[in-house]
PDB file of N, CA and C in Angstrom:
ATOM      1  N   UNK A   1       0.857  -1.173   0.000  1.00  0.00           N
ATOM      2  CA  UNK A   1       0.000   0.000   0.000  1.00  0.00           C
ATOM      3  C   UNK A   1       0.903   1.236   0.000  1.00  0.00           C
ATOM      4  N   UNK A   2       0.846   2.343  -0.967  1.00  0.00           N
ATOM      5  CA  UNK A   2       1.286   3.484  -1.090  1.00  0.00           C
ATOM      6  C   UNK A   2       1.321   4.402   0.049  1.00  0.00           C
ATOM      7  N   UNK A   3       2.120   5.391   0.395  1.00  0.00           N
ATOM      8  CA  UNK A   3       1.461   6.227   1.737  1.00  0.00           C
ATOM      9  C   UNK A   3       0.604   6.718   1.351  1.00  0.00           C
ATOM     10  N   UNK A   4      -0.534   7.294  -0.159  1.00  0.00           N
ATOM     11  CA  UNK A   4      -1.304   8.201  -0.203  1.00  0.00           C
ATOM     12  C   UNK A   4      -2.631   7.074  -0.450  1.00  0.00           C
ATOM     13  N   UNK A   5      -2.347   6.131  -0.242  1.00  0.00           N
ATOM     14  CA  UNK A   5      -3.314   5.546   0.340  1.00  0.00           C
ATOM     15  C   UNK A   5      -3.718   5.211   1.506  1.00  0.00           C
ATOM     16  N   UNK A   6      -2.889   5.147   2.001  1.00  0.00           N
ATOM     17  CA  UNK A   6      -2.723   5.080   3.538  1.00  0.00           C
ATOM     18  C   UNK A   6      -2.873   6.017   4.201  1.00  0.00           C
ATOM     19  N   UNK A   7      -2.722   7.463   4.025  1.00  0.00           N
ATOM     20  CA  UNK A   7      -2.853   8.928   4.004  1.00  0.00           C
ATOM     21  C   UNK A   7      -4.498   8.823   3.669  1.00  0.00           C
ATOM     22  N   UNK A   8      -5.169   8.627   2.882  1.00  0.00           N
ATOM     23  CA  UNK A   8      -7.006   8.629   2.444  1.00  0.00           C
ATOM     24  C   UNK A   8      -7.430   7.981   3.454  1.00  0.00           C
ATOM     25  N   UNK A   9      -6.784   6.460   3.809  1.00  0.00           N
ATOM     26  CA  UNK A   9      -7.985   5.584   5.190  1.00  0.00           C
ATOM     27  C   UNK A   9      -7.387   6.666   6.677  1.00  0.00           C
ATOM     28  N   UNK A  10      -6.492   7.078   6.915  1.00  0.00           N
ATOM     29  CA  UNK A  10      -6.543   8.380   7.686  1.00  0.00           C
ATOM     30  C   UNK A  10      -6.967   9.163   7.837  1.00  0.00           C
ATOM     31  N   UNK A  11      -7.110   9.886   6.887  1.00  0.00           N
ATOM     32  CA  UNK A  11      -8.170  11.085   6.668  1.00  0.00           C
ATOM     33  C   UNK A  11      -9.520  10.902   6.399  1.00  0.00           C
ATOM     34  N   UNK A  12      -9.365   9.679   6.206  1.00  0.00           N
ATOM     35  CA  UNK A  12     -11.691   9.553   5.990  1.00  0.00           C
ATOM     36  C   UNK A  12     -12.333  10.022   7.184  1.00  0.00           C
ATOM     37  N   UNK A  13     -13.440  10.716   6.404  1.00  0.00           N
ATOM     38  CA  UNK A  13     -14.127  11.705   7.652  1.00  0.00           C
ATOM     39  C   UNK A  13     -14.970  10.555   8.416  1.00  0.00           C
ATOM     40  N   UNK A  14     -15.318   9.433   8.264  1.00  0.00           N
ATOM     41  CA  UNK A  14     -15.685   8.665   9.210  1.00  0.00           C
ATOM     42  C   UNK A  14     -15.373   8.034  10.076  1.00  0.00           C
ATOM     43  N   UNK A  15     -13.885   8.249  10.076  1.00  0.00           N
ATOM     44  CA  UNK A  15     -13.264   7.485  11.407  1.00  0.00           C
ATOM     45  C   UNK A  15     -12.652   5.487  11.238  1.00  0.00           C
ATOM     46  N   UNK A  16     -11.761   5.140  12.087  1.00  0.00           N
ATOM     47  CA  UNK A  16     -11.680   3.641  11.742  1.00  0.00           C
ATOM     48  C   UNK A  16     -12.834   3.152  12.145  1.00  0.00           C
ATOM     49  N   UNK A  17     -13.655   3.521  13.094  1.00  0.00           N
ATOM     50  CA  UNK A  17     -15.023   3.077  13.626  1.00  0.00           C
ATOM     51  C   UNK A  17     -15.485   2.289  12.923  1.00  0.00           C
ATOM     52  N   UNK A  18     -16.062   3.383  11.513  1.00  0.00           N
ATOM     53  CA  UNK A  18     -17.169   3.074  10.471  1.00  0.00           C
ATOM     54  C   UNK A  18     -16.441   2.333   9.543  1.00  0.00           C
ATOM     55  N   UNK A  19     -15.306   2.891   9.164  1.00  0.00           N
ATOM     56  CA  UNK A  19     -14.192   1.833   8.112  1.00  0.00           C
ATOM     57  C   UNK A  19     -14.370   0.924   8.227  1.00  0.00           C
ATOM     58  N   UNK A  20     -13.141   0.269   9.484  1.00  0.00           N
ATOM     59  CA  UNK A  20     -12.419  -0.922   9.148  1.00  0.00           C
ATOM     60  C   UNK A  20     -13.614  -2.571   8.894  1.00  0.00           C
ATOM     61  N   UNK A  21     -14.644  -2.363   9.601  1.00  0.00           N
ATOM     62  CA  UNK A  21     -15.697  -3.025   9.792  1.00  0.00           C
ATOM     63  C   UNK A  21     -16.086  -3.352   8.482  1.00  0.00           C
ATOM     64  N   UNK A  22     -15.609  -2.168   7.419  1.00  0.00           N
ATOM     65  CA  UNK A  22     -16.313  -2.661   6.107  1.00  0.00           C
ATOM     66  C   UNK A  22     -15.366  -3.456   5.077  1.00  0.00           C
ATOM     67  N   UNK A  23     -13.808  -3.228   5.319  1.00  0.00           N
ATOM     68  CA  UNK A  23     -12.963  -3.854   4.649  1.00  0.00           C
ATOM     69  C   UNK A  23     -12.981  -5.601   4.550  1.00  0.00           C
ATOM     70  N   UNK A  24     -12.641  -5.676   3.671  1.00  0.00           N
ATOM     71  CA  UNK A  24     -12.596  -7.227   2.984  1.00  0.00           C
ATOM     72  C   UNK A  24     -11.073  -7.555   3.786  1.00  0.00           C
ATOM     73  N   UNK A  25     -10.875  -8.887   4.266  1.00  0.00           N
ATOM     74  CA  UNK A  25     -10.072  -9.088   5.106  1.00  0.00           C
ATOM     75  C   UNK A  25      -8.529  -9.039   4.821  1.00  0.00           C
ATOM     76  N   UNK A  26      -8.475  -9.020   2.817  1.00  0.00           N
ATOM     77  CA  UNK A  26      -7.031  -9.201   2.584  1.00  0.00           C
ATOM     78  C   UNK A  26      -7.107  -7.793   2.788  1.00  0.00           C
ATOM     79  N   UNK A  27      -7.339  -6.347   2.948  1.00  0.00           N
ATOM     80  CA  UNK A  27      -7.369  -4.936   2.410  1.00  0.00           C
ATOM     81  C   UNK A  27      -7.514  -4.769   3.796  1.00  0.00           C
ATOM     82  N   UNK A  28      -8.276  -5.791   4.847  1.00  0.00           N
ATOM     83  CA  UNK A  28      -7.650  -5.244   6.079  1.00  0.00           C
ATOM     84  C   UNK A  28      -5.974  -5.423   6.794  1.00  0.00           C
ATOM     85  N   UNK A  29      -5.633  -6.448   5.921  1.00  0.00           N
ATOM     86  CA  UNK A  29      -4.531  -7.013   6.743  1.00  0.00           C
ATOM     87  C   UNK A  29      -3.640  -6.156   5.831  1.00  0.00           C
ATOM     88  N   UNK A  30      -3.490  -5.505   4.512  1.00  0.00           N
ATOM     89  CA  UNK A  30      -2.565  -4.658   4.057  1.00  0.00           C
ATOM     90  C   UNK A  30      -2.745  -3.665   4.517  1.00  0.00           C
ATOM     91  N   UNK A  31      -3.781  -3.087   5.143  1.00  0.00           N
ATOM     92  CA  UNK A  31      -3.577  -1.895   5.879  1.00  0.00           C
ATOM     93  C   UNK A  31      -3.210  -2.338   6.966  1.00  0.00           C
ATOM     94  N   UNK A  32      -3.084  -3.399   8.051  1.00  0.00           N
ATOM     95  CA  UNK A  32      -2.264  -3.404   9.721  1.00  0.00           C
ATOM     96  C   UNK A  32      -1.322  -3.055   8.910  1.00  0.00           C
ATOM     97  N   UNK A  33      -0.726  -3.979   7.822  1.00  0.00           N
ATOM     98  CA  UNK A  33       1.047  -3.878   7.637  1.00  0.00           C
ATOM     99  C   UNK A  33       1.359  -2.602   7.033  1.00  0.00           C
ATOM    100  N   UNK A  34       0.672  -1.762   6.621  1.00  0.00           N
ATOM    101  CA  UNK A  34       1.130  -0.437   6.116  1.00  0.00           C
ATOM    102  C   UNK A  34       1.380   0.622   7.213  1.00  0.00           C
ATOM    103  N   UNK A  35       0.116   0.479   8.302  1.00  0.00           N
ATOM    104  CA  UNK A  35      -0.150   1.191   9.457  1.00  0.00           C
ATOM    105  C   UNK A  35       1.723   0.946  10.296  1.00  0.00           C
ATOM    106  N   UNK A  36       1.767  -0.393  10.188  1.00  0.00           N
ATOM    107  CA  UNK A  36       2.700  -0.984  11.233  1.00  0.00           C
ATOM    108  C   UNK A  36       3.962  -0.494  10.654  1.00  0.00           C
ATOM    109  N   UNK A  37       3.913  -0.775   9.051  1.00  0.00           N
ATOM    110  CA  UNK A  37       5.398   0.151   8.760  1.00  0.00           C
ATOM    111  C   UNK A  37       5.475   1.818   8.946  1.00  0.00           C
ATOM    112  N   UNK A  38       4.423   2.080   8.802  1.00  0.00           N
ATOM    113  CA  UNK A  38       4.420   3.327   9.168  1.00  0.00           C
ATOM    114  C   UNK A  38       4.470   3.806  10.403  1.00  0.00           C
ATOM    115  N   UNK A  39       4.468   3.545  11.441  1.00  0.00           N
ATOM    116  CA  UNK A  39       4.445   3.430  13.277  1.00  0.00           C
ATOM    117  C   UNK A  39       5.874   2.952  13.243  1.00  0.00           C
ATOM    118  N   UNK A  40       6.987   2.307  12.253  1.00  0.00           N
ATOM    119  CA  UNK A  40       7.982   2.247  12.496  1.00  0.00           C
ATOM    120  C   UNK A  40       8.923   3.354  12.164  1.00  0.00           C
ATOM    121  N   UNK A  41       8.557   4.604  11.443  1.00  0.00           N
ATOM    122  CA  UNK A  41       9.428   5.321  11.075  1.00  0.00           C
ATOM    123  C   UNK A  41       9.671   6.323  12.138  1.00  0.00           C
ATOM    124  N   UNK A  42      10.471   7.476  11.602  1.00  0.00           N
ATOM    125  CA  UNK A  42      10.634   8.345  12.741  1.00  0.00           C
ATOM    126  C   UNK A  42       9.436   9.443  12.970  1.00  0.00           C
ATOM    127  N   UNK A  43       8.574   9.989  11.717  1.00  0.00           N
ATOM    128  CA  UNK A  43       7.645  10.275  11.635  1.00  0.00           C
ATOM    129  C   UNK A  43       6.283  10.197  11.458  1.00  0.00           C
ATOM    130  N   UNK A  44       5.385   9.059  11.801  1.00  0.00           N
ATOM    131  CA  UNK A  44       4.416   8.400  11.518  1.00  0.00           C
ATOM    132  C   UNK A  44       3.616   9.132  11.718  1.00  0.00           C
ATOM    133  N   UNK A  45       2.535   8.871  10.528  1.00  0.00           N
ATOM    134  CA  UNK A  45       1.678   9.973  10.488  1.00  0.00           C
ATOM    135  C   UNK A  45       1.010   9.984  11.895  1.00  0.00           C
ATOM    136  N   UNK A  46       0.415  11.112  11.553  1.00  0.00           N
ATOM    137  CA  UNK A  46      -1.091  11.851  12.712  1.00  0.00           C
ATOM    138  C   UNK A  46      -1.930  10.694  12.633  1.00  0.00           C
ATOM    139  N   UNK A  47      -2.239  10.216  14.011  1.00  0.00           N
ATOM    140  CA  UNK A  47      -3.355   9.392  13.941  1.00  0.00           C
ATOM    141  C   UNK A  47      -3.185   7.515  13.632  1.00  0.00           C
ATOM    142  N   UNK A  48      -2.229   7.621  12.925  1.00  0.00           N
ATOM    143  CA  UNK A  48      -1.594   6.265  12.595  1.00  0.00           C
ATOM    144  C   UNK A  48      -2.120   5.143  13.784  1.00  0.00           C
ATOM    145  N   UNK A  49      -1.480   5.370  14.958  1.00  0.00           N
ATOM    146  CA  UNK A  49      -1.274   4.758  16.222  1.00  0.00           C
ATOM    147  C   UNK A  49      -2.774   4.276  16.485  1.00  0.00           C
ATOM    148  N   UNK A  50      -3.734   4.786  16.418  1.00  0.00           N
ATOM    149  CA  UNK A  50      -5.334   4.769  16.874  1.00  0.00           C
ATOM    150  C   UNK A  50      -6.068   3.965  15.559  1.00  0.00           C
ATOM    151  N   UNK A  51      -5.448   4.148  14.382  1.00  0.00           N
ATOM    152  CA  UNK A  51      -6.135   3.318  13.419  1.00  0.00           C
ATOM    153  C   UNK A  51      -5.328   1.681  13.621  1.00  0.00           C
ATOM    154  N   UNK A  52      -4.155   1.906  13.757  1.00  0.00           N
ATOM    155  CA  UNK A  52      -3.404   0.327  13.683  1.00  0.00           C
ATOM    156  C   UNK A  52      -4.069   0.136  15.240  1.00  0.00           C
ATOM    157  N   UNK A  53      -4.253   0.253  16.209  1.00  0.00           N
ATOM    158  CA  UNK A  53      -4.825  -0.063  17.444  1.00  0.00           C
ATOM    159  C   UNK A  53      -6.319  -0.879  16.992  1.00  0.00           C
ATOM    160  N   UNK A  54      -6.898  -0.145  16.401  1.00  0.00           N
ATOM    161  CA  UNK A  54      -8.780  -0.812  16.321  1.00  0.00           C
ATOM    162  C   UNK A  54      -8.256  -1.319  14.899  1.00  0.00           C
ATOM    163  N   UNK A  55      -7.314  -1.484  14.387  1.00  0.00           N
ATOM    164  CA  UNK A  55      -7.339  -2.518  13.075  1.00  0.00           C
ATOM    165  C   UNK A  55      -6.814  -3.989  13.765  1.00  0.00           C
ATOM    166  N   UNK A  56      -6.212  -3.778  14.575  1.00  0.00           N
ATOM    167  CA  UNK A  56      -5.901  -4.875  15.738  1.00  0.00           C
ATOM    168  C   UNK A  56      -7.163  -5.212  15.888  1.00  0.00           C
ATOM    169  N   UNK A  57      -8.075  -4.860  16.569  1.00  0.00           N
ATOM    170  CA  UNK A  57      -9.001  -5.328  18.042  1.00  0.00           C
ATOM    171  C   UNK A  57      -9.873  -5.986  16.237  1.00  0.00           C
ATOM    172  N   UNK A  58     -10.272  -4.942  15.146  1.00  0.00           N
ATOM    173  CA  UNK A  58     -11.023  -5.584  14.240  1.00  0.00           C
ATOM    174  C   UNK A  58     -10.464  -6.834  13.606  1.00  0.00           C
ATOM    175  N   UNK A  59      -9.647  -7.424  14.006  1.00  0.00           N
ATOM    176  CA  UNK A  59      -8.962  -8.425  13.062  1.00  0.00           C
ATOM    177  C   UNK A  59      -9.172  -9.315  14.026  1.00  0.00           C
ATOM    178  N   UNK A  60      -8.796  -9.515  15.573  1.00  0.00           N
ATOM    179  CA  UNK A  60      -9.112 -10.341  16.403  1.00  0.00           C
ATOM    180  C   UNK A  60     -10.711 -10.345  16.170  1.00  0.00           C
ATOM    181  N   UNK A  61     -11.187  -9.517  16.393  1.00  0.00           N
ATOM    182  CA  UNK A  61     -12.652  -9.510  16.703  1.00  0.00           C
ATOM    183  C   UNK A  61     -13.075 -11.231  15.170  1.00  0.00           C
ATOM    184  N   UNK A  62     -12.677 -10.220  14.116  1.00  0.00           N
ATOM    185  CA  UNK A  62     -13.093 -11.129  12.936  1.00  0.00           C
ATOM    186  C   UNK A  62     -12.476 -12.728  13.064  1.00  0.00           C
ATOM    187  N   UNK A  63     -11.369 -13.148  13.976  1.00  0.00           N
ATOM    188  CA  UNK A  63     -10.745 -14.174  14.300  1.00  0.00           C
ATOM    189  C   UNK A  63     -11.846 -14.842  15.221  1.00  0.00           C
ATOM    190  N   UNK A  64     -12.477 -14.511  15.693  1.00  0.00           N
ATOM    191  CA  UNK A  64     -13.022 -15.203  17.049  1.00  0.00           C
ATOM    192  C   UNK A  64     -14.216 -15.307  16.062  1.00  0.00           C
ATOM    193  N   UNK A  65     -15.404 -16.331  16.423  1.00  0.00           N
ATOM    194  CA  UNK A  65     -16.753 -16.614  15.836  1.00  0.00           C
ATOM    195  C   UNK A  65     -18.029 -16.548  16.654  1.00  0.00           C
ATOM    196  N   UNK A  66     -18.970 -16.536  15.561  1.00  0.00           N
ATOM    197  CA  UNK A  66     -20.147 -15.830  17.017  1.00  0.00           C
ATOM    198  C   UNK A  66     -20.032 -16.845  18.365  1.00  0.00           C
ATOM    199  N   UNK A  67     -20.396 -17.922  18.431  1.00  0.00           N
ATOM    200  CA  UNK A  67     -19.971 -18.679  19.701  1.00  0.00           C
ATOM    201  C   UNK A  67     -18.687 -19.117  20.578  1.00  0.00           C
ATOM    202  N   UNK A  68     -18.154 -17.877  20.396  1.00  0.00           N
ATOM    203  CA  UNK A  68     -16.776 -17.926  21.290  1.00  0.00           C
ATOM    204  C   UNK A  68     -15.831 -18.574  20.931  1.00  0.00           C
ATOM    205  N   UNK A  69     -16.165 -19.167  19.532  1.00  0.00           N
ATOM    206  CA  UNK A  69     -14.431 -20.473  19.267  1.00  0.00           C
ATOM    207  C   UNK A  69     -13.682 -19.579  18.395  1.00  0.00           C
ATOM    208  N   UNK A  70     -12.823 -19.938  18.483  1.00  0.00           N
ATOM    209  CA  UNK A  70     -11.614 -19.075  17.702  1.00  0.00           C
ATOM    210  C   UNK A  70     -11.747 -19.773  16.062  1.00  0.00           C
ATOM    211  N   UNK A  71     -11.448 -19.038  15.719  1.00  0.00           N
ATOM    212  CA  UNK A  71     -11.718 -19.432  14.146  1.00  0.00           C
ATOM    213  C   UNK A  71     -10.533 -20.432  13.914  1.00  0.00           C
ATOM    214  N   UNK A  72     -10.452 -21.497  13.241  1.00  0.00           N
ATOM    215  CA  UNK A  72      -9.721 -22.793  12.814  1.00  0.00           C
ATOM    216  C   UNK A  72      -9.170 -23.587  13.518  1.00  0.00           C
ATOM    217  N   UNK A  73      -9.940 -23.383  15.171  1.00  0.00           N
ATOM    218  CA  UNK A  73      -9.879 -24.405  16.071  1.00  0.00           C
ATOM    219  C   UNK A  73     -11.175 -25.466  16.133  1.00  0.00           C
ATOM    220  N   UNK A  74     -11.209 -25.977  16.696  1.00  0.00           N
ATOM    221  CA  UNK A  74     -12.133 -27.407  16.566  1.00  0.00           C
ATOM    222  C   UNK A  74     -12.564 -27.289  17.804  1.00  0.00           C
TER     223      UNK A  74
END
């Protein structure tokens, strides 16, 4: 992912709230790793930190299944 894409899911006026919930799971997981390279530099953007945070909790969340089992456990 480009930074000026990564720069647009930042700046969307709706927040990761309303986002990340709607992303398709490969487009979520290229954005943790874009977020995450970006949280590694010396300047990471504004806001970065709070979107890779709830792109976390949304990725677990999507890992776990409605009855409490973890997804590809038995």
């Amino acid at each position: 992912m480009r930074s000026s894409q990564l720069s647009r899911f930042i700046s969307d006026p709706r927040g990761p709230e309303e986002v990340l919930p709607t992303l398709p799971a490969e487009e979520l997981a290229n954005l943790l790793d874009a977020l995450y390279q970006n949280l590694d530099t010396p300047e990471p953007e504004f806001g970065a930190q709070v979107w890779y945070e709830l792109a976390v909790e949304e990725s677990a969340r999507r890992a776990v299944l409605p009855g409490g089992a973890i997804h590809g456990v038995a």
